[in-house]
Protein backbone atom coordinates (compact mmCIF):
# COMPACT_ATOMS: atom_id res chain seq x y z
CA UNK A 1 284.10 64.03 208.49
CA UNK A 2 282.46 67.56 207.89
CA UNK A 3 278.56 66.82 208.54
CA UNK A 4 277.41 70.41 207.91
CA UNK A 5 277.58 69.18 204.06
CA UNK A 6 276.07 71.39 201.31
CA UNK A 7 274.71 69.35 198.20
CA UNK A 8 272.59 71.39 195.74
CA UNK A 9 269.75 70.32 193.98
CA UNK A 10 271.36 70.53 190.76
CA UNK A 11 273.95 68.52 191.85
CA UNK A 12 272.09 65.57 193.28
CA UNK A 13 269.74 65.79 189.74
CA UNK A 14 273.09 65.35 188.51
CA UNK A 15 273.72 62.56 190.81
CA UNK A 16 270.86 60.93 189.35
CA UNK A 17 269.43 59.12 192.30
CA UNK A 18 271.15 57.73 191.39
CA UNK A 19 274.75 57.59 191.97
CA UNK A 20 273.55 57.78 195.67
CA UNK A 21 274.58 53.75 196.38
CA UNK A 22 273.59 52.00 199.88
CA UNK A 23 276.86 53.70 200.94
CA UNK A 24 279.66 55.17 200.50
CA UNK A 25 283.49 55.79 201.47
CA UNK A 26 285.52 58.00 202.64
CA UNK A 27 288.51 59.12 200.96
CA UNK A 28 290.29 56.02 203.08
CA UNK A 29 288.37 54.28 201.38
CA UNK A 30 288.05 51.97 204.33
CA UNK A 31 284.80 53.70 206.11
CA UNK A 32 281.05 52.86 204.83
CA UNK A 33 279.34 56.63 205.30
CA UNK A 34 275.35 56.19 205.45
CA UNK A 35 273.32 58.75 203.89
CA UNK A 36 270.90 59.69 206.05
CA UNK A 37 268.04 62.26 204.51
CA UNK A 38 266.76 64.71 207.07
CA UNK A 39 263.86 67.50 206.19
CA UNK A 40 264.96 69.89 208.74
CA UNK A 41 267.92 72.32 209.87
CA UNK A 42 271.04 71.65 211.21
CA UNK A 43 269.96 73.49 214.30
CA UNK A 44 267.27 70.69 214.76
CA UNK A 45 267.76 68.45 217.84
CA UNK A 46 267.63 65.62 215.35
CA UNK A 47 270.05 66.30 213.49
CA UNK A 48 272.24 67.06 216.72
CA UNK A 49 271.35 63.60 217.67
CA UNK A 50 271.71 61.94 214.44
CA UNK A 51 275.21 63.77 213.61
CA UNK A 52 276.30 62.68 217.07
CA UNK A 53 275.41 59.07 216.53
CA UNK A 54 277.46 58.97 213.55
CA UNK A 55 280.57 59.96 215.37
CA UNK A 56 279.99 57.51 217.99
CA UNK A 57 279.62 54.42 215.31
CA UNK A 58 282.78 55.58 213.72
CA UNK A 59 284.37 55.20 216.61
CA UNK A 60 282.72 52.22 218.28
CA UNK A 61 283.56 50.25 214.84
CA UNK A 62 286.88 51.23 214.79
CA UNK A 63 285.81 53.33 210.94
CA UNK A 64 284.20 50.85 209.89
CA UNK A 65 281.02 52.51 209.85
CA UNK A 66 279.93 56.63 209.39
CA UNK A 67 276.88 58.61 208.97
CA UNK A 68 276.35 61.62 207.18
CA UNK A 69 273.10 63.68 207.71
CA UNK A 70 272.06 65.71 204.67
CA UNK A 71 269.61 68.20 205.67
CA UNK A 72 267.17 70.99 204.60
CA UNK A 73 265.47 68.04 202.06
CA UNK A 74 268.51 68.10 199.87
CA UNK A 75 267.90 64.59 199.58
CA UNK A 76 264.36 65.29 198.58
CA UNK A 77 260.91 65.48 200.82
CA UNK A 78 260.23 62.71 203.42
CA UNK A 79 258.01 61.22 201.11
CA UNK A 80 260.53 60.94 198.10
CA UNK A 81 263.24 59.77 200.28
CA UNK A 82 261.26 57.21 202.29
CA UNK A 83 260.95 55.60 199.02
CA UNK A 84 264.10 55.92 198.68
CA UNK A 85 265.51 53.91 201.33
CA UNK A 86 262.68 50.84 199.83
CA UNK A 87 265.03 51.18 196.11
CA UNK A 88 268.27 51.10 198.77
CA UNK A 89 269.70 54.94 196.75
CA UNK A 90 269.40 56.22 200.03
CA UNK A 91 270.49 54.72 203.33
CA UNK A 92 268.31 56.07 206.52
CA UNK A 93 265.62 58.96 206.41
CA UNK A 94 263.66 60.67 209.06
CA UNK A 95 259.93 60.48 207.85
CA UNK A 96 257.05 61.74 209.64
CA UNK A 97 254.64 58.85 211.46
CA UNK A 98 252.09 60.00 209.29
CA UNK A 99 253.49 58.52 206.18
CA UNK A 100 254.20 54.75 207.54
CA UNK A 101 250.19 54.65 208.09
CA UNK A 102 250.50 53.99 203.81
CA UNK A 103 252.15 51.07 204.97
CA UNK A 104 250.25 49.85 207.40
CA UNK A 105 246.93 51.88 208.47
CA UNK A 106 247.69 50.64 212.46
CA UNK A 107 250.61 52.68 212.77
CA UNK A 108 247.87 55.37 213.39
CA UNK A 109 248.25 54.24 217.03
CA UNK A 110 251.20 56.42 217.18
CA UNK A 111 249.93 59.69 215.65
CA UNK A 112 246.53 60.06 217.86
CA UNK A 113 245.42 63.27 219.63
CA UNK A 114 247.05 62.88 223.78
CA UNK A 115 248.52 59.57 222.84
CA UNK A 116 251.84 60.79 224.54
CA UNK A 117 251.82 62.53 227.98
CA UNK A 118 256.06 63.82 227.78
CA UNK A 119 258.68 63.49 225.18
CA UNK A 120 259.94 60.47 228.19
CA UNK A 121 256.90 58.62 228.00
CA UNK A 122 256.76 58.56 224.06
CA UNK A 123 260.32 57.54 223.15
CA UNK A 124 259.87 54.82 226.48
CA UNK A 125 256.59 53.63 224.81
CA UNK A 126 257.36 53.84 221.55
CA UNK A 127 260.97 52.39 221.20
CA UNK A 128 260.15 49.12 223.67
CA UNK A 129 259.70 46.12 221.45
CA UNK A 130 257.15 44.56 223.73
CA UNK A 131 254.46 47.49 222.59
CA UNK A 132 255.66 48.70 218.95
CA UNK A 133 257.97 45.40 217.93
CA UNK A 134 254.81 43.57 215.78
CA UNK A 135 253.87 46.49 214.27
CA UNK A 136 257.14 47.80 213.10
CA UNK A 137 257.78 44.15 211.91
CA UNK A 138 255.57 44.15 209.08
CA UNK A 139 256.90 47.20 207.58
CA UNK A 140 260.32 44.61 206.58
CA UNK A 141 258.25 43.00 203.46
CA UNK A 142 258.13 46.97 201.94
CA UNK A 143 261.38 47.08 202.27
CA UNK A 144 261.26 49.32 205.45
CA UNK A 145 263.26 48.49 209.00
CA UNK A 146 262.49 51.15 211.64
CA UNK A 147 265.35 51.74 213.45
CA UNK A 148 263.89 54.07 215.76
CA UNK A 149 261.06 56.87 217.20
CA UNK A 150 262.55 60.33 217.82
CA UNK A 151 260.24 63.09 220.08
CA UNK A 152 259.23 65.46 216.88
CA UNK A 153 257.91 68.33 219.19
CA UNK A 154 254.20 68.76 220.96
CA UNK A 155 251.72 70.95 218.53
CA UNK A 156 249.76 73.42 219.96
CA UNK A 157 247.46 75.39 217.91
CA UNK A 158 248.32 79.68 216.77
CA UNK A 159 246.83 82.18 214.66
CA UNK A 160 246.84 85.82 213.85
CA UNK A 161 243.58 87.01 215.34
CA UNK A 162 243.18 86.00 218.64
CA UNK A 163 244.43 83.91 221.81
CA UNK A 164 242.38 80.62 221.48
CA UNK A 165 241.12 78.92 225.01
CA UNK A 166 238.47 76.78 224.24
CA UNK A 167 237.25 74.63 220.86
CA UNK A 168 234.38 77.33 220.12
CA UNK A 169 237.42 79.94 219.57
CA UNK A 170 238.38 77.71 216.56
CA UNK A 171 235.47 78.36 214.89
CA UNK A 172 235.64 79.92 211.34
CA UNK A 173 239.39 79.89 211.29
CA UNK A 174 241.35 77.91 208.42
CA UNK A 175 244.11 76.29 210.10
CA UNK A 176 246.78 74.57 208.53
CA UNK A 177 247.35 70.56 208.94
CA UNK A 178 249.44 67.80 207.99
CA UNK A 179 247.96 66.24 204.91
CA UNK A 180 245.96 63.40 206.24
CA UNK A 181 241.91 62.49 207.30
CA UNK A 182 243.10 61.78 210.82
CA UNK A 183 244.80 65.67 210.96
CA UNK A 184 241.71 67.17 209.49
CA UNK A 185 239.10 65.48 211.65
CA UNK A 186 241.32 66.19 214.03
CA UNK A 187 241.07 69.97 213.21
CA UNK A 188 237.35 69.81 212.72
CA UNK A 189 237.07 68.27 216.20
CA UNK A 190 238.93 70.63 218.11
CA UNK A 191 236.69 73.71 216.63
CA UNK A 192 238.81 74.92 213.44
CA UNK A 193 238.84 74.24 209.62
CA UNK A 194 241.57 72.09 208.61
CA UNK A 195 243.37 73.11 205.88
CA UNK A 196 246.04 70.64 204.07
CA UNK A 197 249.32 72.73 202.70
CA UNK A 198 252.82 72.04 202.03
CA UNK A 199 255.07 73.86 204.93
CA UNK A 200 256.67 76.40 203.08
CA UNK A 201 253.38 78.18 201.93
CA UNK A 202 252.05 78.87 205.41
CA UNK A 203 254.01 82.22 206.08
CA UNK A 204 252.70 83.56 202.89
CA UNK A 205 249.17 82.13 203.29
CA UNK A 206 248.75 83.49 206.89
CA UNK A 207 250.76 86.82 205.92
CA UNK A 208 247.37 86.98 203.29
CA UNK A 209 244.93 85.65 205.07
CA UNK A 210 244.49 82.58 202.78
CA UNK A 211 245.30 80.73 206.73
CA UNK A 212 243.86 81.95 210.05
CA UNK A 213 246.94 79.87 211.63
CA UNK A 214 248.52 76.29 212.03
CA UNK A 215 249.53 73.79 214.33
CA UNK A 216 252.85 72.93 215.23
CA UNK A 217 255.61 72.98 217.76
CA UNK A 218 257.66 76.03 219.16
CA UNK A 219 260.68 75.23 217.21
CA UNK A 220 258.65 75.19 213.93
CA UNK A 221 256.59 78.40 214.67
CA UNK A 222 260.08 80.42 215.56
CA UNK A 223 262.23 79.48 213.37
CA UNK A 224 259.92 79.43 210.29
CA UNK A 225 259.60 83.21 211.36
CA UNK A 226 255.31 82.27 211.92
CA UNK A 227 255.08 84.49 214.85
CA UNK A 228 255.91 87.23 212.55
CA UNK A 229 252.28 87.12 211.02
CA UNK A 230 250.59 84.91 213.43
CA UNK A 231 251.19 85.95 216.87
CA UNK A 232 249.00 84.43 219.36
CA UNK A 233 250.37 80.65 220.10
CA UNK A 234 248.24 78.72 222.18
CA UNK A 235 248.85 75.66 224.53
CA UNK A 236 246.80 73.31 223.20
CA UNK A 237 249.56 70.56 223.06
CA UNK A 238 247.02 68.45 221.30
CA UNK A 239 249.69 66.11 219.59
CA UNK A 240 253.06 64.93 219.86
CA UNK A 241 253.52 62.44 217.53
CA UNK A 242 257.21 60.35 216.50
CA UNK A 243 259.64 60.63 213.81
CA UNK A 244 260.52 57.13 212.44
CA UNK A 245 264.14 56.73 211.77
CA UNK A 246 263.99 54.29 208.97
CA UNK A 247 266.59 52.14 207.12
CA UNK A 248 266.10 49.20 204.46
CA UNK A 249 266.67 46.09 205.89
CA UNK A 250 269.71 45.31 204.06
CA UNK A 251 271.51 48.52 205.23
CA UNK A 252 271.79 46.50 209.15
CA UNK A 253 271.97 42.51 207.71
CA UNK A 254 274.98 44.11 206.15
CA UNK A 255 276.80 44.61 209.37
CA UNK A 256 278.38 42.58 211.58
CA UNK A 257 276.57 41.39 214.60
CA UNK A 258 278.88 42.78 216.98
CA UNK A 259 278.74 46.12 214.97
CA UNK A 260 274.89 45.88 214.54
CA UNK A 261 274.59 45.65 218.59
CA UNK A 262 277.03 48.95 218.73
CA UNK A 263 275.06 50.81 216.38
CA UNK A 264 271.64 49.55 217.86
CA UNK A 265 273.19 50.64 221.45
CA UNK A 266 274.30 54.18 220.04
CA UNK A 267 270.98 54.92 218.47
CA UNK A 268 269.35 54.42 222.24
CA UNK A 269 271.75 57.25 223.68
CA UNK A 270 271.02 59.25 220.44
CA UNK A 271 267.25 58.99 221.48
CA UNK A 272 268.50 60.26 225.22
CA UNK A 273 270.65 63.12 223.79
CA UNK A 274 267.78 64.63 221.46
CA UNK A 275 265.64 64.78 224.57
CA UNK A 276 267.97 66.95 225.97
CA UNK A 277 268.06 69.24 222.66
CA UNK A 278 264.55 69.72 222.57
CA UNK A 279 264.44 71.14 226.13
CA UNK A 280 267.56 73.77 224.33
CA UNK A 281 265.69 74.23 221.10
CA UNK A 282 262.00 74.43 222.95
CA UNK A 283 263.45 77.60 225.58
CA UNK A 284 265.26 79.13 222.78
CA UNK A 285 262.35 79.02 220.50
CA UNK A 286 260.02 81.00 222.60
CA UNK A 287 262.72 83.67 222.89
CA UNK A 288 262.56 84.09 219.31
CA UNK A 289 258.86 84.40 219.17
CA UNK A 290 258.71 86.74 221.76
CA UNK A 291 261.23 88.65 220.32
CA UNK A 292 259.18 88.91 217.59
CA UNK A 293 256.21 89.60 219.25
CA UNK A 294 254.49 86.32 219.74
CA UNK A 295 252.35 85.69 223.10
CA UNK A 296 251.91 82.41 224.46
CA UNK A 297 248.55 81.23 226.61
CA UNK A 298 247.40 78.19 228.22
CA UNK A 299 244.15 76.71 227.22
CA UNK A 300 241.43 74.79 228.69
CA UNK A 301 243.38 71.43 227.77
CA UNK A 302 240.33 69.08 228.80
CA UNK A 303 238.17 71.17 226.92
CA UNK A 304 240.24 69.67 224.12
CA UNK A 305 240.75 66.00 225.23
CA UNK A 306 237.09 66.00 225.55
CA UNK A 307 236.86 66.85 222.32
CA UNK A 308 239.26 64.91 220.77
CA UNK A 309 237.57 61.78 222.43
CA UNK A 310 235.43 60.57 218.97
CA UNK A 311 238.82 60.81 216.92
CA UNK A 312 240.36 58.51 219.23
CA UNK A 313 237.43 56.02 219.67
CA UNK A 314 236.85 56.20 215.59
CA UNK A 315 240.87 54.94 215.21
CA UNK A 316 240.66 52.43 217.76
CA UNK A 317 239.33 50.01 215.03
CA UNK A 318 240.66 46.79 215.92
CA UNK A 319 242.39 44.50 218.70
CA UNK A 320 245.99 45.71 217.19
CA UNK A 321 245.78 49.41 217.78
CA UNK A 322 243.79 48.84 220.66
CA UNK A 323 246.04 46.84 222.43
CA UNK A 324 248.62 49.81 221.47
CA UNK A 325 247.62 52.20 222.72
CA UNK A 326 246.18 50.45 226.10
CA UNK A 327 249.86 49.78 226.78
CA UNK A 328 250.97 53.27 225.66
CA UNK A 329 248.03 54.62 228.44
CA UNK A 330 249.21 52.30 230.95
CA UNK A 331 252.86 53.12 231.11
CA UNK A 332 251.88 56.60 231.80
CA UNK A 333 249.94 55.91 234.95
């Protein structure tokens, strides 16, 4: 099946969400071909590893079972499409860690300031069932299963006036954050002004000076074209939170045990195979920033953890997240 798959906007209004069902088939009519919703490009080690996956379930259940990743939002933002996969018109969506903390505040735990040390020691921590398997748990009653987390990139900090090396070089600038109070203390913390935005303003509010600068990864800042108008990127690798691969429950009771335990199998090489991509995507990134005129600088990174510190303490509210992200901390030692 052609993944690379081109649905308008118009024609999914058209659609209605419609005629989207929990799945679909192929024109055998004897393969069930998930939707899966994905906000970024086909480039994106995600969807590499997602598409992938796919191919493997068709043929681990013998076509009984496909996947079909729609990307660029064509399915709608993570927020719409989280919701969703809760009304079953969508089968599996990507979503941003950020957003499950609606569900349940804990999952916070995840999307802390130097949680993660490496890309290995997140997807190790975060997909064994003996540190996230409660928490992920009570997301079933909202209609949510968590299938997996996937390495989303580590932030660092740029902007278009100067290389930053400590907090204090924050200070004044406006620099775009996810939409959330733990993002913009975070900001505040770590010397800057946290501005919330949707992604696809930032060029033009940096290129204006509405922004000083954002936070994100290399892939982000490249291919978005940021180091166009905002060249100085610096190393603050301040966050590397998951994406949440999430289905609705009744997507995997549907299967078969036997085809459940394939697909549960394939998603774990999946989760090796994007790590792999990112390493690609991360070295060809930077080539593209240079290129366009970007420099990169390392930072005073405990000038940072330090501090970070009162963020972390203030989120380590109770025994849950606590006991979290102790294990988390512990499996990096």
């Amino acid at each position: 099946m052609k993944r690379n798959k081109v649905v308008s906007i118009l024609a999914i209004g058209a659609m209605g969400v419609l005629g989207l069902t929990a799945c679909s088939s192929d024109d055998e009519g004897s393969t069930k071909v998930f939707k899966v919703a994905f906000n970024q490009t086909e480039t994106h080690p995600q969807y590499k590893a997602i598409s992938e996956l796919g191919d493997r379930l068709k043929e681990r259940t013998d076509g009984r079972y496909d996947l079909e990743v729609f990307p660029n939002e064509t399915l709608g933002t993570q927020k719409d499409t989280l919701e969703l996969v809760q009304a079953g018109s969508v089968d599996f969506a990507m979503v941003a860690g950020s957003l499950l903390e609606n569900f349940n505040p804990d999952f916070v735990v995840f999307n802390l300031p130097f949680t993660f040390d490496s890309k290995d020691h997140q997807r190790e921590t975060v997909n064994n069932p003996e540190i996230s398997g409660e928490i992920f748990e009570t997301l079933k009653s909202s209609n949510i299963e968590v299938v997996a987390g996937f390495h989303g990139g580590i932030r660092s900090v740029y902007n278009s006036e100067k290389p930053i090396n400590t907090p204090a070089d924050l200070a004044g600038m406006k620099i775009r954050v996810i939409e959330s109070d733990t993002n913009l203390r975070m900001m505040e913390l770590m010397g800057g002004s946290g501005t919330p935005m949707g992604q696809g303003e930032v060029y033009t509010a940096i290129q204006s000076g509405v922004l000083d600068g954002a936070e994100n990864n290399e892939s982000i800042y490249a291919n978005l074209k940021h180091a166009e108008i905002a060249k100085y990127y610096s190393y603050t690798r301040h966050l590397m939170f998951p994406d949440f691969l999430i289905t609705n429950p009744k997507i995997l009771e549907g299967m078969s045990e036997a085809d459940r335990a394939a697909f549960k199998e394939e998603v774990q090489t999946a989760l090796t195979a994007e790590a792999g991509y990112w390493d690609d995507e991360v070295t060809r990134s930077i080539d593209i920033a240079k290129k366009a005129g970007a420099e990169f600088n390392e930072v005073d990174a405990e000038a940072f953890r330090t501090a970070l510190e009162p963020l972390i303490t203030e989120k380590l509210s109770n025994d849950t997240v606590k006991g979290i992200y102790e294990k988390i901390r512990a499996a990096a030692k």
